[in-house]
Protein backbone atom coordinates (compact mmCIF):
# COMPACT_ATOMS: atom_id res chain seq x y z
CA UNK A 1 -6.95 17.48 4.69
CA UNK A 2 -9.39 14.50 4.18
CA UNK A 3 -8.47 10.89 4.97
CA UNK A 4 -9.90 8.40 2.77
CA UNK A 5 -11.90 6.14 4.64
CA UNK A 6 -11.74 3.23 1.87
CA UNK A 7 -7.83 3.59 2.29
CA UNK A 8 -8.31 3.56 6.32
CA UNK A 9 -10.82 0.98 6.28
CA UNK A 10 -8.25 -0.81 3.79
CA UNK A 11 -4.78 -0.23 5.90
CA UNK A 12 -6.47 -1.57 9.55
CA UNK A 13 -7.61 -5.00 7.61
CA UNK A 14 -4.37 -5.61 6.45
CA UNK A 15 -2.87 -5.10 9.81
CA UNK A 16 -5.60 -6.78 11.73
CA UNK A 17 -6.52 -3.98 13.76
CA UNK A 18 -9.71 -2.04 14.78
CA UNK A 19 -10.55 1.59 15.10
CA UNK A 20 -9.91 0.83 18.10
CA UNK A 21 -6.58 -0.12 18.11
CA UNK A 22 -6.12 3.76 17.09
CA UNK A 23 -6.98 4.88 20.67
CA UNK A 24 -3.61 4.59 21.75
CA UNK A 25 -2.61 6.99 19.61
CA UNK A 26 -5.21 9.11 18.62
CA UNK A 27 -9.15 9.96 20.85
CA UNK A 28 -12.08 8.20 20.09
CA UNK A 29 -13.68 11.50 18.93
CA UNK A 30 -10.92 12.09 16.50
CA UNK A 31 -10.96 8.71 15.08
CA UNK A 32 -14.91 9.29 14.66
CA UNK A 33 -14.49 12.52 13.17
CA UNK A 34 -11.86 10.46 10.46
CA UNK A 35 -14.38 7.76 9.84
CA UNK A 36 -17.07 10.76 9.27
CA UNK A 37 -15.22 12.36 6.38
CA UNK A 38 -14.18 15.81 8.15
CA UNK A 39 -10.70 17.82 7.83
CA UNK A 40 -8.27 16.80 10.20
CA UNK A 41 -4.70 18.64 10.99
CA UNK A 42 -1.76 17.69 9.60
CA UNK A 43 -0.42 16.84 12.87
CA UNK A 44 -3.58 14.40 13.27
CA UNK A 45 -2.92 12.94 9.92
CA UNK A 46 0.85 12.09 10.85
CA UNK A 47 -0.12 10.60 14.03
CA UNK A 48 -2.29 7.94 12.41
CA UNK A 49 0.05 7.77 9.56
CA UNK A 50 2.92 6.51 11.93
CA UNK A 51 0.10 4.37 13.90
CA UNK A 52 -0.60 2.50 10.85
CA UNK A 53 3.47 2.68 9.36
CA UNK A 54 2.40 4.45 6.47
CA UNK A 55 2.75 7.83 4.69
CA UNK A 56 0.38 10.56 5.31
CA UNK A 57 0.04 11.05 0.98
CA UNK A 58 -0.84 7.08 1.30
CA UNK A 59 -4.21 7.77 3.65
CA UNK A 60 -4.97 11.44 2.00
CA UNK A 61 -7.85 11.39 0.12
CA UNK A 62 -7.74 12.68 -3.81
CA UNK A 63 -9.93 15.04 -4.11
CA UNK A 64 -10.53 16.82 -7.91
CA UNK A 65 -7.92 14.67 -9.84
CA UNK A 66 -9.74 13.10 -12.83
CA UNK A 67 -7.94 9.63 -13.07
């Protein structure tokens, strides 16, 4: 699955934190490879979900619906 990066980007301003922040929860590399676009596991996804106290279908990216 694909994290949205507008929805990241969107999530850590409202809760005043950095990327950065995220290392306590999650690696620097994986954090990079979230901000890049690439697949991450659904374990990976539920990690930063719960660092950021949201849901995991909140962060996912939408790919193919036409809305």
């Amino acid at each position: 699955m694909r994290i949205d990066r507008q929805k990241l980007d969107l999530a850590l301003a409202e809760q005043c934190k950095s990327a950065r922040d995220l290392r306590a929860t999650l690696s620097a590399t994986t954090i990079s490879r979230i901000r890049q676009g690439r697949e991450v596991g659904t374990r990976t996804a539920g990690k930063l979900a719960r660092a950021l106290d949201m849901s995991v279908e909140q962060l996912m990216k939408q790919e193919g619906r036409n809305e």
